[in-house]
Protein backbone atom coordinates (compact mmCIF):
# COMPACT_ATOMS: atom_id res chain seq x y z
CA UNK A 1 -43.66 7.09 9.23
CA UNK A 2 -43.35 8.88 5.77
CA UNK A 3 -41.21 11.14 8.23
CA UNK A 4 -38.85 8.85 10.07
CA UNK A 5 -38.31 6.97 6.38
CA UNK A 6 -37.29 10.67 4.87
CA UNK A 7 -35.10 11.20 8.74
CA UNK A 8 -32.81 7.46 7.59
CA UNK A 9 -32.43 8.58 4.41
CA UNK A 10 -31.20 11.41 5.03
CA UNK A 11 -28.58 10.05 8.18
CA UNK A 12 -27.86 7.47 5.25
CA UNK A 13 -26.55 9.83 2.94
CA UNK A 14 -24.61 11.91 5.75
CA UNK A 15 -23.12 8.22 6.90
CA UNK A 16 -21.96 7.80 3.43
CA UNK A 17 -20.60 11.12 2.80
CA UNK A 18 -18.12 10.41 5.64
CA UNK A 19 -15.65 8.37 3.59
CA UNK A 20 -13.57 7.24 7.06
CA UNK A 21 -16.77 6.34 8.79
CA UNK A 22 -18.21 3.93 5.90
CA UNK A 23 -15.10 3.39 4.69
CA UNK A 24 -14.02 1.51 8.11
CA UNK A 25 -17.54 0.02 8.71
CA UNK A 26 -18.59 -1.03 5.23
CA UNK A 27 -15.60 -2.47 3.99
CA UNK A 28 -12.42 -2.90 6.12
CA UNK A 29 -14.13 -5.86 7.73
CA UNK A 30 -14.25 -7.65 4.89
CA UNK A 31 -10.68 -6.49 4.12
CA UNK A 32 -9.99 -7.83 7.13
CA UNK A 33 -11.11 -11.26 6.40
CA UNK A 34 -9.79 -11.07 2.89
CA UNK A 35 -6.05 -10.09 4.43
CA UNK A 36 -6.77 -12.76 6.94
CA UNK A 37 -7.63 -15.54 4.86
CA UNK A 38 -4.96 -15.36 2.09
CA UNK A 39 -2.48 -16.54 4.79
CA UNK A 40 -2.39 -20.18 4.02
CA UNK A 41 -1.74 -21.62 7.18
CA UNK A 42 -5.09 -20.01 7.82
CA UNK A 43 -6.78 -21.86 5.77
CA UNK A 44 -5.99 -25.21 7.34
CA UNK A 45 -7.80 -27.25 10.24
CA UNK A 46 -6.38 -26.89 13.42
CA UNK A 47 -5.74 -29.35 15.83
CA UNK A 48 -5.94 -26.67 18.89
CA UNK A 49 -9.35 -25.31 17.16
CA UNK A 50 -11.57 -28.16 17.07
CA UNK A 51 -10.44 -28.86 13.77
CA UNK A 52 -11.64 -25.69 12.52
CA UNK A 53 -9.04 -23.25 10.71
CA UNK A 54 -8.68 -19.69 11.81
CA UNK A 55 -10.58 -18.17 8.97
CA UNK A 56 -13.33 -19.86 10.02
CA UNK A 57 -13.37 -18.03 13.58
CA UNK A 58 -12.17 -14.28 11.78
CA UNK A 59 -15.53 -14.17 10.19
CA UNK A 60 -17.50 -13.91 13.34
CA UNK A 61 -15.02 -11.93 14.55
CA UNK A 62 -15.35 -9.42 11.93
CA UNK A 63 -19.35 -9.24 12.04
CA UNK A 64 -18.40 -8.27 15.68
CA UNK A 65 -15.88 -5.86 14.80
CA UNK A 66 -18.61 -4.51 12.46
CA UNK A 67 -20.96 -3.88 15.53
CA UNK A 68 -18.22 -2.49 17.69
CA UNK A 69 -17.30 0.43 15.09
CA UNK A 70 -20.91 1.15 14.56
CA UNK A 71 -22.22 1.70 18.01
CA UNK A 72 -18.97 1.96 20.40
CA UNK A 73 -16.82 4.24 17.89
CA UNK A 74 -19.02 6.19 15.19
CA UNK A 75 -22.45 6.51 17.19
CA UNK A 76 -21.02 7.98 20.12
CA UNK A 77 -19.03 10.73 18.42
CA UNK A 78 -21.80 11.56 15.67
CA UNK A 79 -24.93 11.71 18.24
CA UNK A 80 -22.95 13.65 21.27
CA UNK A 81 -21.67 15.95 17.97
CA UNK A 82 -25.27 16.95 17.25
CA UNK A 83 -26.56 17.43 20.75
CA UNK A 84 -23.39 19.84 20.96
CA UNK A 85 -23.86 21.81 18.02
CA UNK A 86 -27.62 22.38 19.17
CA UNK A 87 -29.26 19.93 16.16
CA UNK A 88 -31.47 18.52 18.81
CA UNK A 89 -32.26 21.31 20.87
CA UNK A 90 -33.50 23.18 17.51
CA UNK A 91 -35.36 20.07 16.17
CA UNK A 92 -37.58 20.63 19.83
CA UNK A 93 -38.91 23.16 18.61
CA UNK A 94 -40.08 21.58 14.95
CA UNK A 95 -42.45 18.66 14.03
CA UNK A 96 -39.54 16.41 13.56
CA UNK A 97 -38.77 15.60 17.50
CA UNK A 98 -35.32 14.82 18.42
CA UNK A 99 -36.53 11.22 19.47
CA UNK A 100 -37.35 10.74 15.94
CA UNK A 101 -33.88 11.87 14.66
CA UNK A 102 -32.41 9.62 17.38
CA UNK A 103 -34.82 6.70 15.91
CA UNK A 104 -33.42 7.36 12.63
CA UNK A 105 -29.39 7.23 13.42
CA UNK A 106 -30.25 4.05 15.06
CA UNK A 107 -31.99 2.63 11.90
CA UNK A 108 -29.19 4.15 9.48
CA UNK A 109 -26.89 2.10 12.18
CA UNK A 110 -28.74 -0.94 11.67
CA UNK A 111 -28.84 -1.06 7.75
CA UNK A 112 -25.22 -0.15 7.97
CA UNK A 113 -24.24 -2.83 10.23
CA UNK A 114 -26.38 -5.44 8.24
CA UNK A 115 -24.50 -4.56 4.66
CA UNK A 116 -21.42 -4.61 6.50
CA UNK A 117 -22.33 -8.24 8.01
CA UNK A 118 -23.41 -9.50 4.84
CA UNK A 119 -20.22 -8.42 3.14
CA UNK A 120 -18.07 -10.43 5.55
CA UNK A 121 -20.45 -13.49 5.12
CA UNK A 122 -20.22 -13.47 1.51
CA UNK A 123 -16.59 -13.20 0.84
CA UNK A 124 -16.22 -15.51 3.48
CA UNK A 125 -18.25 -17.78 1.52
CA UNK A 126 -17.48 -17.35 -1.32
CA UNK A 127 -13.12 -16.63 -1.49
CA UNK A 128 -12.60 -19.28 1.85
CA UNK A 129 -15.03 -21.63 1.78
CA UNK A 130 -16.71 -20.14 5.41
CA UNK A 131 -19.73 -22.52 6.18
CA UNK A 132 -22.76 -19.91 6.17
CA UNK A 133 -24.48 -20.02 9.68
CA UNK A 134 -25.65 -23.40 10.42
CA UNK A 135 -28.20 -22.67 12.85
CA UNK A 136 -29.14 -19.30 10.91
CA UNK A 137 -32.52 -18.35 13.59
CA UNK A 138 -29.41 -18.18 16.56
CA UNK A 139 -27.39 -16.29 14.27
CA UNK A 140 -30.12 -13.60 14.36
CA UNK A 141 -30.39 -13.74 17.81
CA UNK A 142 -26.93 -13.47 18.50
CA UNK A 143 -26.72 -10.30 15.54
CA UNK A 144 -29.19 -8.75 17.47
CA UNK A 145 -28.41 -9.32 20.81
CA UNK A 146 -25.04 -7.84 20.15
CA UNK A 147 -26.05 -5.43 18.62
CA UNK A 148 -28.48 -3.94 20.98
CA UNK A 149 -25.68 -4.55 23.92
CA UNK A 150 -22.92 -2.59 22.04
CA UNK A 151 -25.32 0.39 21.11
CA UNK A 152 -26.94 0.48 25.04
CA UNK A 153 -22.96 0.94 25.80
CA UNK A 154 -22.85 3.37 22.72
CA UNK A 155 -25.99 5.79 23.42
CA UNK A 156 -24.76 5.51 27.26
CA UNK A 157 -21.35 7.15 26.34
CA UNK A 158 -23.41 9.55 24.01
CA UNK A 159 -25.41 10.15 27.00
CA UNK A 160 -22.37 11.40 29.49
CA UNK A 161 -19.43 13.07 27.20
CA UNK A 162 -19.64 16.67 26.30
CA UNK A 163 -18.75 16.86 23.02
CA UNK A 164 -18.24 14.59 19.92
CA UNK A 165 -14.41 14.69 20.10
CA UNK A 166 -14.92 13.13 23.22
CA UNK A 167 -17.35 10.89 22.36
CA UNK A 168 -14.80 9.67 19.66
CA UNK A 169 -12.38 9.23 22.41
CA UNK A 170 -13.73 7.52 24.65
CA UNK A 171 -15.29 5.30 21.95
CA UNK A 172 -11.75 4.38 20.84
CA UNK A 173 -10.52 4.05 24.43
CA UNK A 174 -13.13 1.17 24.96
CA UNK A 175 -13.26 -0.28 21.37
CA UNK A 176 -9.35 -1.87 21.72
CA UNK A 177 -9.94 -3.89 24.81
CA UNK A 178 -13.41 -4.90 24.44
CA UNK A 179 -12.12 -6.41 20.67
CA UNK A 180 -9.47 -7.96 22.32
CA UNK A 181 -11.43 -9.67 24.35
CA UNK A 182 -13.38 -10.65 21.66
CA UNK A 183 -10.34 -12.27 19.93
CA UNK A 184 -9.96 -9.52 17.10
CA UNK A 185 -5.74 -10.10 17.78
CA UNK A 186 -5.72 -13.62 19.55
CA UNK A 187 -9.16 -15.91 19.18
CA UNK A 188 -10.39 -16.76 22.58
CA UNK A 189 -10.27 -20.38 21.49
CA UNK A 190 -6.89 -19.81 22.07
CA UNK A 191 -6.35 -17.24 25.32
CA UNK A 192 -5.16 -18.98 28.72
CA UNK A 193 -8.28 -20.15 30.65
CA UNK A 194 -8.78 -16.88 33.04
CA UNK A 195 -8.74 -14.62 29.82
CA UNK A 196 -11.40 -16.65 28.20
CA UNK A 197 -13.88 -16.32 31.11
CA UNK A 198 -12.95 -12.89 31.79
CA UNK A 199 -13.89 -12.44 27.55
CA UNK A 200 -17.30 -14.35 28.29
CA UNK A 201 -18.71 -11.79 30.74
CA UNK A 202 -17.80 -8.89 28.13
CA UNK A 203 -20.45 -7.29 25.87
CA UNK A 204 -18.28 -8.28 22.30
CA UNK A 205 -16.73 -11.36 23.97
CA UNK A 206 -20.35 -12.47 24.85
CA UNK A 207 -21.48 -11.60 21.20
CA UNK A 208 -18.65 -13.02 19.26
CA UNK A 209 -19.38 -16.51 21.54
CA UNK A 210 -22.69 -16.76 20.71
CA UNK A 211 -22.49 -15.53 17.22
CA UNK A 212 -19.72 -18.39 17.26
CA UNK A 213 -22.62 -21.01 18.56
CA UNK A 214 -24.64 -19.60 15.13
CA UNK A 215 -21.93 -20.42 12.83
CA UNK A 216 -21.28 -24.12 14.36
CA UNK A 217 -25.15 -25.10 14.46
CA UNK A 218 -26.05 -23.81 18.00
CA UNK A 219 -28.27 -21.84 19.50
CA UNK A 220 -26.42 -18.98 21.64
CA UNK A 221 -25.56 -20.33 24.54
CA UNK A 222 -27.22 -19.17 27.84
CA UNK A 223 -24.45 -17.63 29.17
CA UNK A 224 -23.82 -15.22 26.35
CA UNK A 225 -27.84 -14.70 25.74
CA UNK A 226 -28.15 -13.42 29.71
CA UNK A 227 -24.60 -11.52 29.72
CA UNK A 228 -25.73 -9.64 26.53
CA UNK A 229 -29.45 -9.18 27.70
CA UNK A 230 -27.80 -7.55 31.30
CA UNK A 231 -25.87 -5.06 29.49
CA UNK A 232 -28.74 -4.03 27.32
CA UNK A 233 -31.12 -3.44 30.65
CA UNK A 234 -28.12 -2.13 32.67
CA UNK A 235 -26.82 0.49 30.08
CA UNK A 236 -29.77 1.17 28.38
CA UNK A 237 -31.40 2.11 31.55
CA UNK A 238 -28.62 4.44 32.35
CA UNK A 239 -28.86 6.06 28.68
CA UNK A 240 -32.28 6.61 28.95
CA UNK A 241 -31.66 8.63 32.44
CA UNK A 242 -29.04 10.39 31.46
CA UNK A 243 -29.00 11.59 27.72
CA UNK A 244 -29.96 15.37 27.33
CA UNK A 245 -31.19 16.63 24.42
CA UNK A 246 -29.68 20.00 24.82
């Protein structure tokens, strides 16, 4: 344990030492609902929303915009990097087993992702008046749920490219249409009817609906819960088969 704790810390530091990396995943979310919500008509109830203004919906969109950097963009690139560069294949060799470094970029992912989230959730709070998560047990759920289905699809591309530029790219490649699906340029409140169910079958369209659910006193809904849960089993299955530590 004293091991793996020393392993985070030291992914930690690396993470932070990358000023694009934490720069994008630490902070621009919460730039993003900043820039967002000093629009004013932003900041007014919608009839075509429910009611709700569009600031309101941003802020779950930007905890999943959070997740998607973390495990669809940076993982990717940074784990496929040290596999290429022969990090792993030398740790095989030490006490400190390449499972355990993998075990540790996950947790550094995890604390990253949860700073990031509670960023967005306080500024929210705080700057726009963004009702904290009503139903705050499904807004775990929903965090984590996400989470594990966008890093399953994260280790899986890990898994397959052969180097970390690659990893990057395809990362990005998949990153702009799985946020537009989950409403990072048009909410899905508001997409045509065909879009919307195409968004609900989607790992970040899934997570941003249920996260959604959270913020408006809900439980995820069933749908999302089993959508997310399949992409977990599917992809993590197929990340488990195929990554290679060397």
């Amino acid at each position: 344990m004293r091991v793996f704790t020393k392993l985070t810390l030291t992914e930690l530091k690396l993470f932070l030492r990358d000023p694009i990396s934490s720069f994008f995943v630490l902070f621009f979310p919460t730039i993003l609902v900043i820039i967002l919500g000093s629009i004013p008509s932003f900041r007014e109830p919608s009839a075509d929303l429910g009611g709700r203004r569009v600031i309101d919906l941003y802020v779950s969109i930007a905890v999943v915009l959070t997740l998607a950097m973390v495990a669809i963009q940076v993982a990717p690139a940074v784990l496929a990097t040290y596999r290429e560069r022969g990090v792993l294949r030398r740790l095989a060799t030490t006490p400190v087993s390449p499972l355990k470094l993998l075990g540790a970029q996950l947790a550094m992912f995890g604390i990253a992702a949860v700073v990031s989230t509670a960023l967005v959730l306080a500024v929210g709070r705080i700057a726009f008046d963004v009702k904290l998560a009503s139903q705050f047990g499904g807004f775990v759920l929903a965090f984590l749920l996400t989470t594990a289905g966008a890093l399953a699809i994260g280790l899986f591309v890990a898994a397959v490219v052969p180097t970390g530029k690659a990893g990057n790219s395809v990362g990005t490649i998949l990153f702009f249409p799985l946020m537009f699906f989950a409403g990072l340029w048009t909410p899905r409140e508001v997409m045509p009817d065909v879009l919307q169910r195409i968004a609900d079958f989607t790992p970040l369209g899934a997570g941003q609906r249920a996260l959604g659910d959270a913020m408006t006193g809900s439980w995820p809904n069933l749908l999302s819960a089993t959508v997310l849960v399949g992409y977990v089993a599917v992809f993590g299955f197929f990340a488990v088969r195929s990554f290679r530590w060397s």
